[in-house]
N, C-alpha and C. Protein backbone atom coordinates (compact mmCIF):
# COMPACT_ATOMS: atom_id res chain seq x y z
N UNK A 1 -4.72 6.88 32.02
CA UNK A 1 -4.48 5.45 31.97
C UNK A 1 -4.83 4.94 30.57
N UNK A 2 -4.35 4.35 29.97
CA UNK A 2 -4.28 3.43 28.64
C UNK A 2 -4.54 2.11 28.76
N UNK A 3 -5.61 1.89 28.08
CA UNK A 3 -6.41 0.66 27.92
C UNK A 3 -5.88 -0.46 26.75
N UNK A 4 -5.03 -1.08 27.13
CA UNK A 4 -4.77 -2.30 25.74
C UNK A 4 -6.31 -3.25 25.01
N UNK A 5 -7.09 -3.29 26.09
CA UNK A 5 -7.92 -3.97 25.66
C UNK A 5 -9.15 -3.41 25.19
N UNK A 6 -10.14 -3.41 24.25
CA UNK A 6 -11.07 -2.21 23.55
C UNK A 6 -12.24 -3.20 22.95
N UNK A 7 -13.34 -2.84 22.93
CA UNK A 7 -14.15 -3.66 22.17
C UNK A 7 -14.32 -3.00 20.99
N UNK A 8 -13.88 -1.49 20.90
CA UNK A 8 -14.11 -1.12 19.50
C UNK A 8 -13.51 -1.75 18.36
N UNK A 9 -13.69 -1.74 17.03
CA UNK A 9 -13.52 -2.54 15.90
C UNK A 9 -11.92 -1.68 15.79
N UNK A 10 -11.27 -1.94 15.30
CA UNK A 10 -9.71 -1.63 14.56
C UNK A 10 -9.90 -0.79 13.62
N UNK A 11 -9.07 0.30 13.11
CA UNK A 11 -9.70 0.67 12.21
C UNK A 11 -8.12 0.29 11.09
N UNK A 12 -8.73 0.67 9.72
CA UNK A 12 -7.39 0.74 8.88
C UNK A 12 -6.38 -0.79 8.90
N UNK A 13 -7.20 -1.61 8.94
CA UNK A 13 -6.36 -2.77 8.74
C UNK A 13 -6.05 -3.19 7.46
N UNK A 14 -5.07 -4.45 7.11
CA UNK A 14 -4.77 -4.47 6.01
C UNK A 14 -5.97 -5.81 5.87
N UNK A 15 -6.34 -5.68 4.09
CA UNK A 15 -7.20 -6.84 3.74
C UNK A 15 -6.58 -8.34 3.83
N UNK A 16 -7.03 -8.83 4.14
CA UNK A 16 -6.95 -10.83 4.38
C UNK A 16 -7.04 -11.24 3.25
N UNK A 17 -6.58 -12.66 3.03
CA UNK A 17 -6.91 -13.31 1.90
C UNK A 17 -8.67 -13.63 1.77
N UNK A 18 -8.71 -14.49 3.48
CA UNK A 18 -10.52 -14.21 3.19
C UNK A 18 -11.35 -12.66 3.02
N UNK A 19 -11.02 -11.60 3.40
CA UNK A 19 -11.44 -10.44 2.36
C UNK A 19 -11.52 -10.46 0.82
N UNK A 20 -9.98 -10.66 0.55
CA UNK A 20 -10.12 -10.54 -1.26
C UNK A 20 -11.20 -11.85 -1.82
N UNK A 21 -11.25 -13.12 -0.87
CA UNK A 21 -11.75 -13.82 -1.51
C UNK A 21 -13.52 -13.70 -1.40
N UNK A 22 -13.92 -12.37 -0.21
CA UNK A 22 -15.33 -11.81 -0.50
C UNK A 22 -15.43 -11.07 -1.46
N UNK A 23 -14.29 -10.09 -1.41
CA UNK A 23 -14.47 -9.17 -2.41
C UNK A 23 -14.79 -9.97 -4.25
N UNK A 24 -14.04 -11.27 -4.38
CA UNK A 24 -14.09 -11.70 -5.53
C UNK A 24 -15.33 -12.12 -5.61
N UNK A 25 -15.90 -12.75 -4.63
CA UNK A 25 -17.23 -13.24 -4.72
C UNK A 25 -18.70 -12.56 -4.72
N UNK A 26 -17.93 -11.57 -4.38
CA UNK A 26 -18.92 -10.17 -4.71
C UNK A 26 -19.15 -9.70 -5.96
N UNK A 27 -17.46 -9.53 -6.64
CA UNK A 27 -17.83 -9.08 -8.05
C UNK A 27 -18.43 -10.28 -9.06
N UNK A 28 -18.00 -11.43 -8.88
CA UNK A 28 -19.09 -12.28 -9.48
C UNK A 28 -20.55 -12.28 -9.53
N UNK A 29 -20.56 -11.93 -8.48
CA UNK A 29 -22.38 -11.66 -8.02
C UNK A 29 -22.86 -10.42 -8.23
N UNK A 30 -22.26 -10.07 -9.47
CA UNK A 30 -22.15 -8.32 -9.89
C UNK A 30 -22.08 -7.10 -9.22
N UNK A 31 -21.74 -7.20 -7.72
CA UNK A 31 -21.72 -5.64 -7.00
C UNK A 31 -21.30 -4.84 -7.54
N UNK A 32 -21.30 -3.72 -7.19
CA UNK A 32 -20.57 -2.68 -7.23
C UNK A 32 -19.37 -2.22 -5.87
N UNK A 33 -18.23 -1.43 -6.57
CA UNK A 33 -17.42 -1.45 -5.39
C UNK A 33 -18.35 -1.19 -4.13
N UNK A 34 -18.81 0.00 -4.37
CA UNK A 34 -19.69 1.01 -2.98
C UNK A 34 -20.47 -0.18 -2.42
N UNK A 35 -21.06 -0.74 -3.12
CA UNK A 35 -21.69 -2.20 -2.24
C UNK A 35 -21.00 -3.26 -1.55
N UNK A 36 -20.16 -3.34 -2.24
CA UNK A 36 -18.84 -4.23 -1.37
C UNK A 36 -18.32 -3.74 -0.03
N UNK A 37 -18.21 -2.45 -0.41
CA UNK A 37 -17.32 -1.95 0.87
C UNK A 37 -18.53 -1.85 1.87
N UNK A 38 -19.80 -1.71 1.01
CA UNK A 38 -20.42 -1.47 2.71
C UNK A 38 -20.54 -2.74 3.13
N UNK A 39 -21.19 -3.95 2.48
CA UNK A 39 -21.00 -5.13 2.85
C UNK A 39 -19.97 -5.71 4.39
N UNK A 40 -18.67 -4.87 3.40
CA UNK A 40 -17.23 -5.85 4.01
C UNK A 40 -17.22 -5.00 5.67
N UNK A 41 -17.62 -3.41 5.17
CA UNK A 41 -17.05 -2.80 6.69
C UNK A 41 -16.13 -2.16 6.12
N UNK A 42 -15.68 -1.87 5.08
CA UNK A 42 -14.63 -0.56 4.45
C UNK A 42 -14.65 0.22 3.56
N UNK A 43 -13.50 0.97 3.52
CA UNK A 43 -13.63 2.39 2.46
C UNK A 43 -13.78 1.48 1.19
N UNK A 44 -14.28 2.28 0.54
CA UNK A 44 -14.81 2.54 -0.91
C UNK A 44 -14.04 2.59 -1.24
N UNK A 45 -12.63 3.38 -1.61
CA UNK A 45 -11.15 3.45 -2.18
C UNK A 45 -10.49 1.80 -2.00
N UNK A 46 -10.62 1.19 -0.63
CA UNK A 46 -10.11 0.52 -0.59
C UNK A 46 -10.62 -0.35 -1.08
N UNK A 47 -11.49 -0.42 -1.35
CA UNK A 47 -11.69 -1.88 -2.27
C UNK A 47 -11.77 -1.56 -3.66
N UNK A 48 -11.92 -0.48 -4.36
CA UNK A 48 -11.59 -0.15 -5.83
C UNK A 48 -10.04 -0.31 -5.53
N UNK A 49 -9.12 0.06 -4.27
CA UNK A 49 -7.60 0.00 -4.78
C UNK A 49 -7.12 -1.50 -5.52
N UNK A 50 -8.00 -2.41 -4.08
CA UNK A 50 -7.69 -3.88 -4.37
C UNK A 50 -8.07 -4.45 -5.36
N UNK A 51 -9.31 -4.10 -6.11
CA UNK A 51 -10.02 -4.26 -7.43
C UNK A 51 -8.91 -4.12 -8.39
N UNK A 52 -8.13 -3.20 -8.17
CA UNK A 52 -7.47 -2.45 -9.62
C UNK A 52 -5.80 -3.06 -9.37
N UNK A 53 -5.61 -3.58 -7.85
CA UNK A 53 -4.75 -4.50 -7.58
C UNK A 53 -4.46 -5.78 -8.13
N UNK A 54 -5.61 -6.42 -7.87
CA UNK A 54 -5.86 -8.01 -8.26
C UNK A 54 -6.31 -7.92 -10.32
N UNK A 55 -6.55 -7.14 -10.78
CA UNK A 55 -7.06 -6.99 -11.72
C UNK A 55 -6.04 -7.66 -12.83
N UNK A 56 -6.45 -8.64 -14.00
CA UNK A 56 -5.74 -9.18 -14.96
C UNK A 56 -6.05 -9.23 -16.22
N UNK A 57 -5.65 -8.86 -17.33
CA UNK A 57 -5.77 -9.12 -18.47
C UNK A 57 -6.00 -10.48 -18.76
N UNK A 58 -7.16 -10.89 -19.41
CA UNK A 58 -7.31 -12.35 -19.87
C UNK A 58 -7.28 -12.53 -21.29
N UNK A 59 -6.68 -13.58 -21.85
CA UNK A 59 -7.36 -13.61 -23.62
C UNK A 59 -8.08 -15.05 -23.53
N UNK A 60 -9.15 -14.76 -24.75
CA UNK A 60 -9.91 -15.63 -24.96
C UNK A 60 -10.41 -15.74 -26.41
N UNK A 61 -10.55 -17.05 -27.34
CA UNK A 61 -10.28 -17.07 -28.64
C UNK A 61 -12.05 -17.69 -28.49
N UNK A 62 -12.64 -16.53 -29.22
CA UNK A 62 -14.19 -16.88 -29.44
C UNK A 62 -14.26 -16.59 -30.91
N UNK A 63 -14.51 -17.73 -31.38
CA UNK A 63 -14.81 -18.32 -32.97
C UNK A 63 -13.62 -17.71 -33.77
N UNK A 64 -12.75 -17.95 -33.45
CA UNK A 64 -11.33 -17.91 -34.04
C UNK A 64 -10.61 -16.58 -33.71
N UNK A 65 -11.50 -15.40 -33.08
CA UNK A 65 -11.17 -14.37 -32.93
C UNK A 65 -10.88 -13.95 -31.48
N UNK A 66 -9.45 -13.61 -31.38
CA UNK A 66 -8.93 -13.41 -29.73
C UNK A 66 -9.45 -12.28 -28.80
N UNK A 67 -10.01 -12.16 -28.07
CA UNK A 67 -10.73 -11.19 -27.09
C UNK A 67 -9.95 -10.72 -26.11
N UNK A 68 -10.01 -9.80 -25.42
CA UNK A 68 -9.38 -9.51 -24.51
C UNK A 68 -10.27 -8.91 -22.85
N UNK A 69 -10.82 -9.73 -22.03
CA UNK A 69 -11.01 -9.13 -20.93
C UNK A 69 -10.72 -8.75 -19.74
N UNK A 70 -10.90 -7.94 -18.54
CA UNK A 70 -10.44 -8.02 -17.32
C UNK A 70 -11.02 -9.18 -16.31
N UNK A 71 -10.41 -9.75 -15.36
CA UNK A 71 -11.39 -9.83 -14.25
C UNK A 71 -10.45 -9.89 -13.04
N UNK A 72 -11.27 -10.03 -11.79
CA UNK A 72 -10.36 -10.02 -10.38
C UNK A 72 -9.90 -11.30 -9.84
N UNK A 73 -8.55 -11.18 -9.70
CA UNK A 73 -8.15 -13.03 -8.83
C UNK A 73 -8.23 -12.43 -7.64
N UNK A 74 -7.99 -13.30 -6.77
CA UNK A 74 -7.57 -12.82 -5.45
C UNK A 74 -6.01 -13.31 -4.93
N UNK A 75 -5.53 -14.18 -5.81
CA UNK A 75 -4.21 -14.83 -5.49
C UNK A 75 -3.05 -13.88 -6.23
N UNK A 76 -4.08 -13.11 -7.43
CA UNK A 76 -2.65 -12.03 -8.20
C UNK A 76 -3.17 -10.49 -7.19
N UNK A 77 -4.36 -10.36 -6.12
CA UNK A 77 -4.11 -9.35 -5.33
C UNK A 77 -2.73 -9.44 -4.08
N UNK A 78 -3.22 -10.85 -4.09
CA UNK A 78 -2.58 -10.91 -2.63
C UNK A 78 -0.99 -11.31 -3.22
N UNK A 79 -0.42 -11.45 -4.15
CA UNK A 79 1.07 -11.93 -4.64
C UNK A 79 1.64 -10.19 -4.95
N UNK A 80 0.48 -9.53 -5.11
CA UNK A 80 1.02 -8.02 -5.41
C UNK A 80 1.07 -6.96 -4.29
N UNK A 81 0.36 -7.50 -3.19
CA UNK A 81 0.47 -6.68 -1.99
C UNK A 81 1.15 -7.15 -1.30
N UNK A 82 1.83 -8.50 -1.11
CA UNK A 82 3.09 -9.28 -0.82
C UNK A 82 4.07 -8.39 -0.95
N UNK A 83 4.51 -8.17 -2.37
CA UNK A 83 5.56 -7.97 -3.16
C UNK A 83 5.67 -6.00 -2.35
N UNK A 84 4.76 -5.57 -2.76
CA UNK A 84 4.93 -4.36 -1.78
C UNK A 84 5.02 -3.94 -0.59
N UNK A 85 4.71 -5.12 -0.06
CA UNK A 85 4.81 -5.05 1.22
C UNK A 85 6.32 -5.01 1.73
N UNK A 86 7.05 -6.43 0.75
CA UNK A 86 8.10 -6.11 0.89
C UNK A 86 9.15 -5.38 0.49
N UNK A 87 9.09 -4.48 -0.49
CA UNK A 87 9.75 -3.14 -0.90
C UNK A 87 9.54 -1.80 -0.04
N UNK A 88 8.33 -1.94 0.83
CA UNK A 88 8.66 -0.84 1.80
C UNK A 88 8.98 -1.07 3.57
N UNK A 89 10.28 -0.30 3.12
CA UNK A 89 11.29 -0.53 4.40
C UNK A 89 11.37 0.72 4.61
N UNK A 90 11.96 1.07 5.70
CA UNK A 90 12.40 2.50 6.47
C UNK A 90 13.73 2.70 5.89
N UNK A 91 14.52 3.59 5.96
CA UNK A 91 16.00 3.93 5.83
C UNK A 91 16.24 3.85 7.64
N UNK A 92 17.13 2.59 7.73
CA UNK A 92 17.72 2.66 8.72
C UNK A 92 18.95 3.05 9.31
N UNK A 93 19.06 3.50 10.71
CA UNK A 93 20.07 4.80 10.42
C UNK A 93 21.65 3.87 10.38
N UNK A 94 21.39 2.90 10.66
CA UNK A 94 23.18 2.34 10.00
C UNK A 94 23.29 2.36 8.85
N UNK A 95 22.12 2.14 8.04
CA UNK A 95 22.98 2.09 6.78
C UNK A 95 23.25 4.01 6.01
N UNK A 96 23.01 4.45 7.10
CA UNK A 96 23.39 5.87 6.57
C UNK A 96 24.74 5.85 7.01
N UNK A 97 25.42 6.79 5.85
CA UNK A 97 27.34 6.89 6.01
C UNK A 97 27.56 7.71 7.06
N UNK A 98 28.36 7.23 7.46
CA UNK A 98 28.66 8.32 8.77
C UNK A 98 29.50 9.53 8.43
N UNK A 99 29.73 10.19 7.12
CA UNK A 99 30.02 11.25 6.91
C UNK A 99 28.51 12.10 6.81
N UNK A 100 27.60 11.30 6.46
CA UNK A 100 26.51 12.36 6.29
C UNK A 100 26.09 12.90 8.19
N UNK A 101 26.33 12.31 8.91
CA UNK A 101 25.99 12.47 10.68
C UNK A 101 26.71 13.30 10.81
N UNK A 102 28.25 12.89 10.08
CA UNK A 102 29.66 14.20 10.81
C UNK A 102 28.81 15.64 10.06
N UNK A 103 28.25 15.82 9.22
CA UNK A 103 27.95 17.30 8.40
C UNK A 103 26.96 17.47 8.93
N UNK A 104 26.37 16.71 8.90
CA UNK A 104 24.75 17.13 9.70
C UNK A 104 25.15 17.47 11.08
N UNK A 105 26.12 16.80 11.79
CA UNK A 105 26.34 17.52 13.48
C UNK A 105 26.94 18.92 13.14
N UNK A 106 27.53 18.78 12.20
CA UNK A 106 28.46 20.43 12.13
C UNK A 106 27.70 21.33 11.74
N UNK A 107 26.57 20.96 10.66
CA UNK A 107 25.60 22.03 10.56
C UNK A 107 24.64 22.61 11.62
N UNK A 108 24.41 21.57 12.37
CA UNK A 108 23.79 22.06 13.43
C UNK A 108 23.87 23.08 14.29
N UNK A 109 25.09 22.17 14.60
CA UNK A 109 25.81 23.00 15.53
C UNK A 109 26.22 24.23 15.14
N UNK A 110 26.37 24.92 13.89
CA UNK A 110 27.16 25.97 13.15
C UNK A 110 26.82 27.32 14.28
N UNK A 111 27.25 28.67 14.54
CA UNK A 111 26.70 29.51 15.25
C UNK A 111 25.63 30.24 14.19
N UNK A 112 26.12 30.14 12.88
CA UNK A 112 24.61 30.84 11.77
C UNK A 112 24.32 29.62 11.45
N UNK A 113 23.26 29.42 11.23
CA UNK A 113 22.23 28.14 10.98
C UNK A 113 21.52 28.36 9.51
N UNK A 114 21.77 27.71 8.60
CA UNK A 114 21.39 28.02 7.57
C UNK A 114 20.46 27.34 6.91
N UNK A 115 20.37 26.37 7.58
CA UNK A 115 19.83 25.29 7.07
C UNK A 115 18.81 24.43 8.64
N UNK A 116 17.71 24.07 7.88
CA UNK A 116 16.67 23.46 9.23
C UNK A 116 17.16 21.56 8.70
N UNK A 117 16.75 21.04 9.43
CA UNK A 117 17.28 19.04 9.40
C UNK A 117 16.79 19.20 7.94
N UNK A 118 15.34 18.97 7.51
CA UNK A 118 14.71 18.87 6.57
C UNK A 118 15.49 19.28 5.18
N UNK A 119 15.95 20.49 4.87
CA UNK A 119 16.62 21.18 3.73
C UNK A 119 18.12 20.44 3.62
N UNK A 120 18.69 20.46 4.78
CA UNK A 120 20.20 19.77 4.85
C UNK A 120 19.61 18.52 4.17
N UNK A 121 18.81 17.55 4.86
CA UNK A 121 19.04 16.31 3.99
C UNK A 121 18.71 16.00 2.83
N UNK A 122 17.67 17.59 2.21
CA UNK A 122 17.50 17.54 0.70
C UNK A 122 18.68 18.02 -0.13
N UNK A 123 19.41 18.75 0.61
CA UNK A 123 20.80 19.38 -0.08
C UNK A 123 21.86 18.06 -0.12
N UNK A 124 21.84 17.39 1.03
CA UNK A 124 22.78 16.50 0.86
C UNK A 124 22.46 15.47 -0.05
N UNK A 125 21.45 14.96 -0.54
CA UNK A 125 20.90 14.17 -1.18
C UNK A 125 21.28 14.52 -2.93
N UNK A 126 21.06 16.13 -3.11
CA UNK A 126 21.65 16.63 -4.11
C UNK A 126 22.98 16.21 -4.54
């Protein structure tokens, strides 16, 4: 039987805007990633990813001379995990040509088999 309902925590979720906006308030308050993440409740990767996500080049002209530092927004994390979010899509199978289905059924089907799904669609891709 399968339980929809769980009190355990989720795991692997994606970060919130109120996340990035702890995480920012963290690095102000000088943490370190490893302190953050234990703080927040997550991997260590994942919050150096988002660190190095949100991360911006700043300039700044101190006594006539232009500087250059980093620091973290949380509005250029979250406009960049937007943006990727929406570039990954599946290949859905309509928009595959239906000559590649007719070769792929015939290969299959062939009585010598020369080829496993995997290799055919790297050959056909060739």
């Amino acid at each position: 039987m399968s339980q929809t309902h769980s009190t355990k925590k989720s795991r692997y979720s994606h970060l919130s805007r109120s996340g990035r906006g702890e995480i920012s308030a963290y690095l102000k308050m000088g943490k370190k990633p490893a302190e953050i993440a234990h703080l927040l409740g997550r991997n260590r990767s994942t919050i150096t990813r988002e660190i190095k996500r949100g991360t911006v080049t700043q300039a700044q002209n101190k006594n006539g001379k232009q500087t250059y530092y980093q620091t973290y927004f949380t509005d250029s994390g979250q406009r960049i995990y937007e943006e990727n979010r929406k570039k990954s899509t599946y290949l859905k199978l309509e928009q595959c040509s239906p000559t590649f289905f007719e070769k792929l059924d015939k290969a299959v089907k062939s009585n010598v088999r020369r080829h496993s799904v995997d290799t055919f669609v790297h050959e056909y891709k060739e």
